[in-house]
PDB file of N, CA and C in Angstrom:
ATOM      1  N   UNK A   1       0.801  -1.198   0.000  1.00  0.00           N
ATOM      2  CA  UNK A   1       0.000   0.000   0.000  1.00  0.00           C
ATOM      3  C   UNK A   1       0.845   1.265   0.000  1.00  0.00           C
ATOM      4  N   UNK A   2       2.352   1.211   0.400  1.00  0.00           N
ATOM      5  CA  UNK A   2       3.037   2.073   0.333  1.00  0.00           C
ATOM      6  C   UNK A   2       3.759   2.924  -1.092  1.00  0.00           C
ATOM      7  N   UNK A   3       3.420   1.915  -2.543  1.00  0.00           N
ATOM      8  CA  UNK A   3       3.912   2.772  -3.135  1.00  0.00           C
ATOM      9  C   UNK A   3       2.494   3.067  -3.963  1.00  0.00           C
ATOM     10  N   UNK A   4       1.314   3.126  -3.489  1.00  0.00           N
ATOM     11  CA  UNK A   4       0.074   4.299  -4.369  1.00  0.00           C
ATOM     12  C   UNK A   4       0.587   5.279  -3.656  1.00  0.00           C
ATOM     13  N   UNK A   5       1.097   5.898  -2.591  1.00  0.00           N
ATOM     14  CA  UNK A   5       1.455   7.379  -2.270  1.00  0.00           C
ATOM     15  C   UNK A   5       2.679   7.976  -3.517  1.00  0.00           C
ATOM     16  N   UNK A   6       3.509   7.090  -3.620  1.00  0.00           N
ATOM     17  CA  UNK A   6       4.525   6.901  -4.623  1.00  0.00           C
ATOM     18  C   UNK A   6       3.941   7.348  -5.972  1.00  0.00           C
ATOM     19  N   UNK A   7       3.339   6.191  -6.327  1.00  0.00           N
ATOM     20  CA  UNK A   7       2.763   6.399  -7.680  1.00  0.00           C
ATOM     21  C   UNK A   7       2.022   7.874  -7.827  1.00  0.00           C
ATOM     22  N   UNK A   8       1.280   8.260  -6.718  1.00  0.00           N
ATOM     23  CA  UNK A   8       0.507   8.851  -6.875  1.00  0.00           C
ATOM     24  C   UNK A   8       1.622  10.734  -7.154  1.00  0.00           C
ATOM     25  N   UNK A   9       2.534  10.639  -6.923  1.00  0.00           N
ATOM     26  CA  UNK A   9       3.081  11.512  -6.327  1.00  0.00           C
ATOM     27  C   UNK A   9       4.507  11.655  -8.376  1.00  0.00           C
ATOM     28  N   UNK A  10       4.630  10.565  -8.266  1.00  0.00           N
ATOM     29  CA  UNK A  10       5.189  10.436  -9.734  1.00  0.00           C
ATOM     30  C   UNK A  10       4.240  11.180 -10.601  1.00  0.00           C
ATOM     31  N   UNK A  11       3.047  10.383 -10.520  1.00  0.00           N
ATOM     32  CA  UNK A  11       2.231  11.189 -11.719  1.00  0.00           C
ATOM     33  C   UNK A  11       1.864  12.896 -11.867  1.00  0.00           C
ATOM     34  N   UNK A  12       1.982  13.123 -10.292  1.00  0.00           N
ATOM     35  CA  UNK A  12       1.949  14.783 -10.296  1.00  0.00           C
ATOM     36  C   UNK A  12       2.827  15.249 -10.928  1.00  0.00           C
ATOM     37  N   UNK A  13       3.577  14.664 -10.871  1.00  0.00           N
ATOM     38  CA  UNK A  13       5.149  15.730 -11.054  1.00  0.00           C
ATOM     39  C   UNK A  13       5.303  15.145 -12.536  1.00  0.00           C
ATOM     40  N   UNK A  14       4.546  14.085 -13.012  1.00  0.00           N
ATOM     41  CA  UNK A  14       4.479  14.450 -14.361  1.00  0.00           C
ATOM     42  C   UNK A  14       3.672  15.392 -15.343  1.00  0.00           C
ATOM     43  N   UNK A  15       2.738  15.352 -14.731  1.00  0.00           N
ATOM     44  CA  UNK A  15       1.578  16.300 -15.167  1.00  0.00           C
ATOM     45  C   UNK A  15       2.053  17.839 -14.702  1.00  0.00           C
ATOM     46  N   UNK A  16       2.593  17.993 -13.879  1.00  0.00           N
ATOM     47  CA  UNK A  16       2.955  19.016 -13.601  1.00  0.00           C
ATOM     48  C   UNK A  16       4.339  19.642 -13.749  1.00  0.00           C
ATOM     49  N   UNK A  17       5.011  18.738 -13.957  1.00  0.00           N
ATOM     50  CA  UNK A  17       6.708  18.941 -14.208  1.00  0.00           C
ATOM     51  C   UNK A  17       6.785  20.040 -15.057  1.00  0.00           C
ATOM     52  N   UNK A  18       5.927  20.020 -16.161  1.00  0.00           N
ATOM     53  CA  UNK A  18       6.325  21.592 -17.537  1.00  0.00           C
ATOM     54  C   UNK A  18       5.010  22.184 -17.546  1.00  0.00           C
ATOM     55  N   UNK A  19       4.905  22.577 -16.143  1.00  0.00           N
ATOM     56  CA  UNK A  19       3.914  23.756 -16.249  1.00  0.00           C
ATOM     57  C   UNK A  19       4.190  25.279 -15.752  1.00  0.00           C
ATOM     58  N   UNK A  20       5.541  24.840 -16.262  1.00  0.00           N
ATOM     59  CA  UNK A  20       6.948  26.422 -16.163  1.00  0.00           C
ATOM     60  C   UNK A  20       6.384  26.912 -17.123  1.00  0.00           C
ATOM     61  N   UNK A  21       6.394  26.891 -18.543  1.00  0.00           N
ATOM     62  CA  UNK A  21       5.828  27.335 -19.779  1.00  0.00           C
ATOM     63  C   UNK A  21       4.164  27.575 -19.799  1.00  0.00           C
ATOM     64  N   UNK A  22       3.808  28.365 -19.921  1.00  0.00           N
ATOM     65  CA  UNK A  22       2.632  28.803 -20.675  1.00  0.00           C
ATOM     66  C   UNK A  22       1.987  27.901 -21.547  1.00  0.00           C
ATOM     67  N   UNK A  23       2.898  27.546 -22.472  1.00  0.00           N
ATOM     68  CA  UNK A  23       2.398  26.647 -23.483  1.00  0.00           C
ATOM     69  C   UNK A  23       1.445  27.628 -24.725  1.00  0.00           C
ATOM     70  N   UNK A  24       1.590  29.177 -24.515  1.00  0.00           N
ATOM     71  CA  UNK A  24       1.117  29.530 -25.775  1.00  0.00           C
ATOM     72  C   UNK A  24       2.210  29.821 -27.142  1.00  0.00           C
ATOM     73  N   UNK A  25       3.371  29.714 -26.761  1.00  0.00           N
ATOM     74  CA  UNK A  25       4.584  29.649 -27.707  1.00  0.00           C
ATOM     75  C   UNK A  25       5.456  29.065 -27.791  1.00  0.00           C
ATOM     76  N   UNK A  26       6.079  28.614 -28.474  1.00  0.00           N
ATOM     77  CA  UNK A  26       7.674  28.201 -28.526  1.00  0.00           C
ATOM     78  C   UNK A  26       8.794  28.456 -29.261  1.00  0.00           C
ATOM     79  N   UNK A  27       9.918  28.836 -29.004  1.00  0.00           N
ATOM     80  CA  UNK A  27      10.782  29.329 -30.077  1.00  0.00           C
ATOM     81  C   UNK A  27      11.943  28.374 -30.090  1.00  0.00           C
ATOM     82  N   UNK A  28      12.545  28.029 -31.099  1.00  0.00           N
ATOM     83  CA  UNK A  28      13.269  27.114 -31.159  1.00  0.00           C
ATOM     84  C   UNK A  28      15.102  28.362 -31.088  1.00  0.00           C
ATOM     85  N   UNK A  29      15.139  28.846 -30.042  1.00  0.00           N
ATOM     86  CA  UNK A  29      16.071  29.915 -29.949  1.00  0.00           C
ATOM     87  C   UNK A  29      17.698  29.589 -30.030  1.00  0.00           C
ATOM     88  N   UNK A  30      17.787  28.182 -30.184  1.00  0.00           N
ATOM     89  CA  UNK A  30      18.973  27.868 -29.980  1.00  0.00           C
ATOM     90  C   UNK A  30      19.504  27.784 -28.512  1.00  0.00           C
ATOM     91  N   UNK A  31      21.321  27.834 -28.091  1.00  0.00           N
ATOM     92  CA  UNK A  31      21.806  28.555 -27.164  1.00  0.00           C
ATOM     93  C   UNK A  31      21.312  29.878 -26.579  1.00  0.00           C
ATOM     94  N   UNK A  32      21.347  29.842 -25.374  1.00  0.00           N
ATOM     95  CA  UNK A  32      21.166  31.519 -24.794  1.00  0.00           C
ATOM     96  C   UNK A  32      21.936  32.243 -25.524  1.00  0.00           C
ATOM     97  N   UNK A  33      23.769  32.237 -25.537  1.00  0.00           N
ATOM     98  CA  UNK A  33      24.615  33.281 -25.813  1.00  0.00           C
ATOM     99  C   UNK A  33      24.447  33.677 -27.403  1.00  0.00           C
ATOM    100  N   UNK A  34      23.091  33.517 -28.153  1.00  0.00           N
ATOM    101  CA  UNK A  34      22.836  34.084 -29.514  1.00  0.00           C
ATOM    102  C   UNK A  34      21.891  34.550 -29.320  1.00  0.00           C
ATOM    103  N   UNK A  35      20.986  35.023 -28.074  1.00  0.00           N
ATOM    104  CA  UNK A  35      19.956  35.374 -28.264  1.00  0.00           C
ATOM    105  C   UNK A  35      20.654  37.112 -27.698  1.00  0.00           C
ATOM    106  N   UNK A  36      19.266  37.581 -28.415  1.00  0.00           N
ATOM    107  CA  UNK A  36      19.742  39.675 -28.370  1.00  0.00           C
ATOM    108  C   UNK A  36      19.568  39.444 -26.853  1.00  0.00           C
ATOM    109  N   UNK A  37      19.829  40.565 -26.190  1.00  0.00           N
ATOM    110  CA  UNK A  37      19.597  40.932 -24.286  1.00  0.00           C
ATOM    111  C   UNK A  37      17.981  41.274 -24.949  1.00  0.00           C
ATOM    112  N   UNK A  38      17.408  41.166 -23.409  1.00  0.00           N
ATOM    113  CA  UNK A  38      16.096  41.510 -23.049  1.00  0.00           C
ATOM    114  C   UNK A  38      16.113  43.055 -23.077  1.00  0.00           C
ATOM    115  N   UNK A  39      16.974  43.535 -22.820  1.00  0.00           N
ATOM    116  CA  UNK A  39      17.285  45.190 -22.535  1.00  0.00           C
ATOM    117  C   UNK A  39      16.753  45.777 -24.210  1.00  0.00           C
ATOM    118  N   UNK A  40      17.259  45.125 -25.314  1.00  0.00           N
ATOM    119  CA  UNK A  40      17.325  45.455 -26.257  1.00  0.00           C
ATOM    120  C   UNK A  40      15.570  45.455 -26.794  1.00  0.00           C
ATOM    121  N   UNK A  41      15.207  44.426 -26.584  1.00  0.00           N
ATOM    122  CA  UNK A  41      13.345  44.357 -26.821  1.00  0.00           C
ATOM    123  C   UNK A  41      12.793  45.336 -26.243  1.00  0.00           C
ATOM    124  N   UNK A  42      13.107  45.472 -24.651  1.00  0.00           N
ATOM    125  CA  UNK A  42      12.129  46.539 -24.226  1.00  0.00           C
ATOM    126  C   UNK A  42      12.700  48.274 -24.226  1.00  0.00           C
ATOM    127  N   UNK A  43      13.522  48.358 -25.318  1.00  0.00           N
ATOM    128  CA  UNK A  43      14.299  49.606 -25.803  1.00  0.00           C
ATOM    129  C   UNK A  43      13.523  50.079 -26.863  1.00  0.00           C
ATOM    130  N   UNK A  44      12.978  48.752 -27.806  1.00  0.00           N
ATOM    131  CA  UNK A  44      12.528  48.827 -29.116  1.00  0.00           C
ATOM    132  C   UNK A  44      10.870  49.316 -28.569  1.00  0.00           C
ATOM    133  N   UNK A  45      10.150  48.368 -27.830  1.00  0.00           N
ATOM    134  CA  UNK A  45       8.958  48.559 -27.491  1.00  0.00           C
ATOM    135  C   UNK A  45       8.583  50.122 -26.834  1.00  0.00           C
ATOM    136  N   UNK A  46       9.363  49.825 -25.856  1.00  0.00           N
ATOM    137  CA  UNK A  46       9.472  51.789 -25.154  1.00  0.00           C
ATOM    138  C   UNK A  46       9.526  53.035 -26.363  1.00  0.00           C
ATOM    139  N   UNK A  47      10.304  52.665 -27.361  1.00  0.00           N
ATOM    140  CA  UNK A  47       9.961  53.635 -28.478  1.00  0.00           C
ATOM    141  C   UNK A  47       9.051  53.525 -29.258  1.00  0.00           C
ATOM    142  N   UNK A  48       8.194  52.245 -29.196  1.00  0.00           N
ATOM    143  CA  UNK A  48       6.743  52.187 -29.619  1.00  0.00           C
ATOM    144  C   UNK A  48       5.951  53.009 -28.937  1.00  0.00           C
ATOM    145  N   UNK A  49       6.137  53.118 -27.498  1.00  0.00           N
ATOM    146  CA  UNK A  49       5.268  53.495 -26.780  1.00  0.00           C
ATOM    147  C   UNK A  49       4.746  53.453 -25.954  1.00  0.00           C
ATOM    148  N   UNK A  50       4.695  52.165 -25.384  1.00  0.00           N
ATOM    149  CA  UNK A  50       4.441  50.686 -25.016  1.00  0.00           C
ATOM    150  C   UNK A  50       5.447  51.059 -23.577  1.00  0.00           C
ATOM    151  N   UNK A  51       5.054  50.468 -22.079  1.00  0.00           N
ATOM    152  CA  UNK A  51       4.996  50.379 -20.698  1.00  0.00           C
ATOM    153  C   UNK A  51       5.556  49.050 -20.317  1.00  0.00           C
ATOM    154  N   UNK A  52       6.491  48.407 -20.492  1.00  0.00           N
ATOM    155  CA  UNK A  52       7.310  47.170 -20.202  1.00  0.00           C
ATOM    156  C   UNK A  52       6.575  46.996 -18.811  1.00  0.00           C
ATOM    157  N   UNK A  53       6.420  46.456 -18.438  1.00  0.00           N
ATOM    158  CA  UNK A  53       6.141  45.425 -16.886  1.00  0.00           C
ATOM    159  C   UNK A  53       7.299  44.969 -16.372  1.00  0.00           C
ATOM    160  N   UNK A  54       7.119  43.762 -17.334  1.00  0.00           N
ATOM    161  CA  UNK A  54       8.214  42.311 -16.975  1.00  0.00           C
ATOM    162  C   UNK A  54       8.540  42.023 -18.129  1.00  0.00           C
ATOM    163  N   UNK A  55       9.502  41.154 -18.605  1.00  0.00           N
ATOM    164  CA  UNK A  55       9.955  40.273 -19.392  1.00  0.00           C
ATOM    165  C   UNK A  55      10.695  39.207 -18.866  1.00  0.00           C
ATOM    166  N   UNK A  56      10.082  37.725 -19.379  1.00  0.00           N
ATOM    167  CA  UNK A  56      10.619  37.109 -18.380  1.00  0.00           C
ATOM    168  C   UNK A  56      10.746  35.524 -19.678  1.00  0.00           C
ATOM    169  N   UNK A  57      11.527  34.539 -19.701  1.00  0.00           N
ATOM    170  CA  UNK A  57      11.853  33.686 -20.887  1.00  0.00           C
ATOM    171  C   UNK A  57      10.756  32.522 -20.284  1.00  0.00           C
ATOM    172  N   UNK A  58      10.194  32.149 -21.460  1.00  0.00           N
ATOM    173  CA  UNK A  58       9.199  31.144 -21.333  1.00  0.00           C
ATOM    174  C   UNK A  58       9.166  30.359 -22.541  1.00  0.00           C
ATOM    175  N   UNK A  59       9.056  28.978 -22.546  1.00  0.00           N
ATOM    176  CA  UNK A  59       9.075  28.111 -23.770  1.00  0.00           C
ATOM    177  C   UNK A  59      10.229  28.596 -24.584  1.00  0.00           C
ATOM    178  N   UNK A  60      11.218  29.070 -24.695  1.00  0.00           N
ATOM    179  CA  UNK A  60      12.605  29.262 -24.718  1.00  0.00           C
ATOM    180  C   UNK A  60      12.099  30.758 -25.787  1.00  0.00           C
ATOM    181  N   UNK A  61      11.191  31.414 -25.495  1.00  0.00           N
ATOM    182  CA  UNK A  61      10.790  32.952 -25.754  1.00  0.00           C
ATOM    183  C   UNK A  61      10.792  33.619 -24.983  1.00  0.00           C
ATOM    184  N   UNK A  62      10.843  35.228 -25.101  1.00  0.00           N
ATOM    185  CA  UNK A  62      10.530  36.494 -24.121  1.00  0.00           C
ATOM    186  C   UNK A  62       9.244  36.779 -24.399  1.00  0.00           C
ATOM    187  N   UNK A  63       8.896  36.230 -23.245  1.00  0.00           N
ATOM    188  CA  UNK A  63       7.462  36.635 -22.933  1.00  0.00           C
ATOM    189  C   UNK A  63       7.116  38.178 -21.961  1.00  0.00           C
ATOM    190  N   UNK A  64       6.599  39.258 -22.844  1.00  0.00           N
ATOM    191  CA  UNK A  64       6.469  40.449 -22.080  1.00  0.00           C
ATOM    192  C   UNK A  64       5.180  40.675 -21.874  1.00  0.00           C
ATOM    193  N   UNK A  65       5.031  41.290 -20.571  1.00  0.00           N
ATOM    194  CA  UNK A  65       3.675  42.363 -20.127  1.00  0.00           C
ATOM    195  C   UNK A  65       4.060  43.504 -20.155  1.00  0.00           C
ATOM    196  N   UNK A  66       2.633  43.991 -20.765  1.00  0.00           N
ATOM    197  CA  UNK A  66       2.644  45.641 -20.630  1.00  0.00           C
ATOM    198  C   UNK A  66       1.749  46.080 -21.093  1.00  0.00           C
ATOM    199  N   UNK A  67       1.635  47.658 -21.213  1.00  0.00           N
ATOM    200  CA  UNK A  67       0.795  48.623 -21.966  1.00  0.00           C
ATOM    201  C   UNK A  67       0.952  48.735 -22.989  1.00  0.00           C
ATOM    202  N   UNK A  68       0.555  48.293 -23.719  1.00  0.00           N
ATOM    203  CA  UNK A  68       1.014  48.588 -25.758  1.00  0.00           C
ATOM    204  C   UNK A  68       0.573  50.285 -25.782  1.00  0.00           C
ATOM    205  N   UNK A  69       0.631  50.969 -26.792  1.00  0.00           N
ATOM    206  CA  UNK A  69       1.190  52.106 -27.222  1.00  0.00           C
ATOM    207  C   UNK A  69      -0.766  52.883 -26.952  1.00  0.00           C
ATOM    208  N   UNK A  70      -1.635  52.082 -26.836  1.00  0.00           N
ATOM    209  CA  UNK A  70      -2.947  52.456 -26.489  1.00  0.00           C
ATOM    210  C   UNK A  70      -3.196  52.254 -25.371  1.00  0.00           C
ATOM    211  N   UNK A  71      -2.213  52.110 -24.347  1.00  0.00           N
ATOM    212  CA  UNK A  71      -2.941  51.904 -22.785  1.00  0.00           C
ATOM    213  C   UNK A  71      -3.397  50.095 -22.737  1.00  0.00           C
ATOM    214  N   UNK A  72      -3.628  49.669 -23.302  1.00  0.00           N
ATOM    215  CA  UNK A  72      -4.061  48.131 -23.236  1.00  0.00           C
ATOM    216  C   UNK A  72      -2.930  47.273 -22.603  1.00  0.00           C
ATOM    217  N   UNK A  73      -3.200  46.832 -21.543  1.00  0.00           N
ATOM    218  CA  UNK A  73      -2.319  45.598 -21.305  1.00  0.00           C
ATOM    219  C   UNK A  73      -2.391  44.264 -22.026  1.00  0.00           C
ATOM    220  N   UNK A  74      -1.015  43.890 -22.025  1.00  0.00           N
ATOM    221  CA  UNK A  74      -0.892  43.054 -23.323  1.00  0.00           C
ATOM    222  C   UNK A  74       0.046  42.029 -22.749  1.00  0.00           C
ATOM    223  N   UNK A  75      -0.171  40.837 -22.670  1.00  0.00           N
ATOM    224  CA  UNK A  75       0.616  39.891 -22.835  1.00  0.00           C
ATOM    225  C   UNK A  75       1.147  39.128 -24.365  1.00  0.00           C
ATOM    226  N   UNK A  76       2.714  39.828 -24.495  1.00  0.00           N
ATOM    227  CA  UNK A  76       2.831  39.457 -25.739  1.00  0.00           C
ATOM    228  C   UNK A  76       4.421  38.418 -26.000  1.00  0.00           C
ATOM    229  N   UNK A  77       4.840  37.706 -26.902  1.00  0.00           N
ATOM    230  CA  UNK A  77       5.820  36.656 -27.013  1.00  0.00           C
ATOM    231  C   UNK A  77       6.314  36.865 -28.347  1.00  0.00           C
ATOM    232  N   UNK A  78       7.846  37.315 -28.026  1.00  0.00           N
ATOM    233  CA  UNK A  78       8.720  37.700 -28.930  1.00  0.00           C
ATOM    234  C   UNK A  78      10.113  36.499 -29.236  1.00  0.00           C
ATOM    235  N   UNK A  79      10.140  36.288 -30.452  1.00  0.00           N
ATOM    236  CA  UNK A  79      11.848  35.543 -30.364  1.00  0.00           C
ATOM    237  C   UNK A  79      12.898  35.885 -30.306  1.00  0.00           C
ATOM    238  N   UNK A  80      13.630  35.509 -29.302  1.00  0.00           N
ATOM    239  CA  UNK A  80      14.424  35.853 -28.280  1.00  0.00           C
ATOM    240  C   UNK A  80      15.998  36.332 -29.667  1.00  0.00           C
ATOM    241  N   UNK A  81      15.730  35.791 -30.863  1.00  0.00           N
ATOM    242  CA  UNK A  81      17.094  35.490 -31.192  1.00  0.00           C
ATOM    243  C   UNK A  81      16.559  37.128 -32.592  1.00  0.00           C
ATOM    244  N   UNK A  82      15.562  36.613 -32.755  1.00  0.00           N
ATOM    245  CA  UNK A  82      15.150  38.119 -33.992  1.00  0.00           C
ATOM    246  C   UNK A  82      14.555  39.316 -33.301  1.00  0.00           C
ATOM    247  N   UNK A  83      13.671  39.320 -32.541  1.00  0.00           N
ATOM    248  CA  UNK A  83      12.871  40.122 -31.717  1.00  0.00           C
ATOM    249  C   UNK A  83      11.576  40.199 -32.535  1.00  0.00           C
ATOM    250  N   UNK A  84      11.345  39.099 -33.484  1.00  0.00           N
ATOM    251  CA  UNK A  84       9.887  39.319 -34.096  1.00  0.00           C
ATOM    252  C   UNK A  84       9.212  38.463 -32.788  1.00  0.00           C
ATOM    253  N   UNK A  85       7.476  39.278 -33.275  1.00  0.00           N
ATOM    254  CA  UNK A  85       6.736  38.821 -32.536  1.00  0.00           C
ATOM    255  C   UNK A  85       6.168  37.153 -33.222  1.00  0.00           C
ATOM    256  N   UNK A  86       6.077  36.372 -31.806  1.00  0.00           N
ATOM    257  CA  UNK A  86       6.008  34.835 -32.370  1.00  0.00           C
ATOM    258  C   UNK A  86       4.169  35.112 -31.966  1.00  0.00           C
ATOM    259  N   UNK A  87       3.463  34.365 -33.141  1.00  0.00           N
ATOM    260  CA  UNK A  87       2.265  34.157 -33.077  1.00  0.00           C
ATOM    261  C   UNK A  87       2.087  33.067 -32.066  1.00  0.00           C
ATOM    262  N   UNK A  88       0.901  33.371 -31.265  1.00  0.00           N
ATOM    263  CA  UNK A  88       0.553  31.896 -30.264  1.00  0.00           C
ATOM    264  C   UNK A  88      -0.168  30.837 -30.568  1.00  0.00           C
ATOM    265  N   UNK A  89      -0.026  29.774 -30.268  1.00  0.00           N
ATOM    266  CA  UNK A  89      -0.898  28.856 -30.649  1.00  0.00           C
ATOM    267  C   UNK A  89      -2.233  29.183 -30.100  1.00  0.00           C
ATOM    268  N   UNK A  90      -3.078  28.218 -30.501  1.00  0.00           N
ATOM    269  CA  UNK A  90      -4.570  28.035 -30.268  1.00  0.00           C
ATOM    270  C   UNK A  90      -4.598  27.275 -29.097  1.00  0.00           C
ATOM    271  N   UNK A  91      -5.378  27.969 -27.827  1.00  0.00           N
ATOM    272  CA  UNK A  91      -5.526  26.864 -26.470  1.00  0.00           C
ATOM    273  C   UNK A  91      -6.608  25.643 -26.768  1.00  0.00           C
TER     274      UNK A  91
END
């Protein structure tokens, strides 16, 4: 009876192990040391207009919050290595 606590406890941490990612993007970015700095995205956006929050790497993308250039908060996902914006999948 001692390993259903076991089992039970494996399967969490499978189901739950990659729920670091969002799961609305992914960028296939390579190595870190080719990707632009984060500094550099929210340099570009700030001269949009646009209110940086956070930027923070998710599914191996920069995933940013903020105010886009109309006041709207925006959760948006850029590739880390071009700085284009990556379209999200469908939930």
């Amino acid at each position: 009876m001692r390993l259903l606590p076991l089992a039970l406890a494996a399967g969490l941490i499978g189901v739950f192990g990659s729920a670091g990612a969002t799961g609305l993007a992914t960028c296939d970015a390579g190595p870190k040391d080719g990707w632009q700095p984060q500094a550099r995205l929210e340099e570009s956006l700030k001269a949009k207009g646009w209110t940086v929050r956070k930027v923070k790497v998710d599914g191996g993308c920069y995933e940013v919050y903020a105010l886009d250039d109309k006041g709207q908060r925006v959760e948006v996902v850029f590739h880390p290595v071009t700085l284009e914006r990556v379209a999200a999948r469908p939930k």
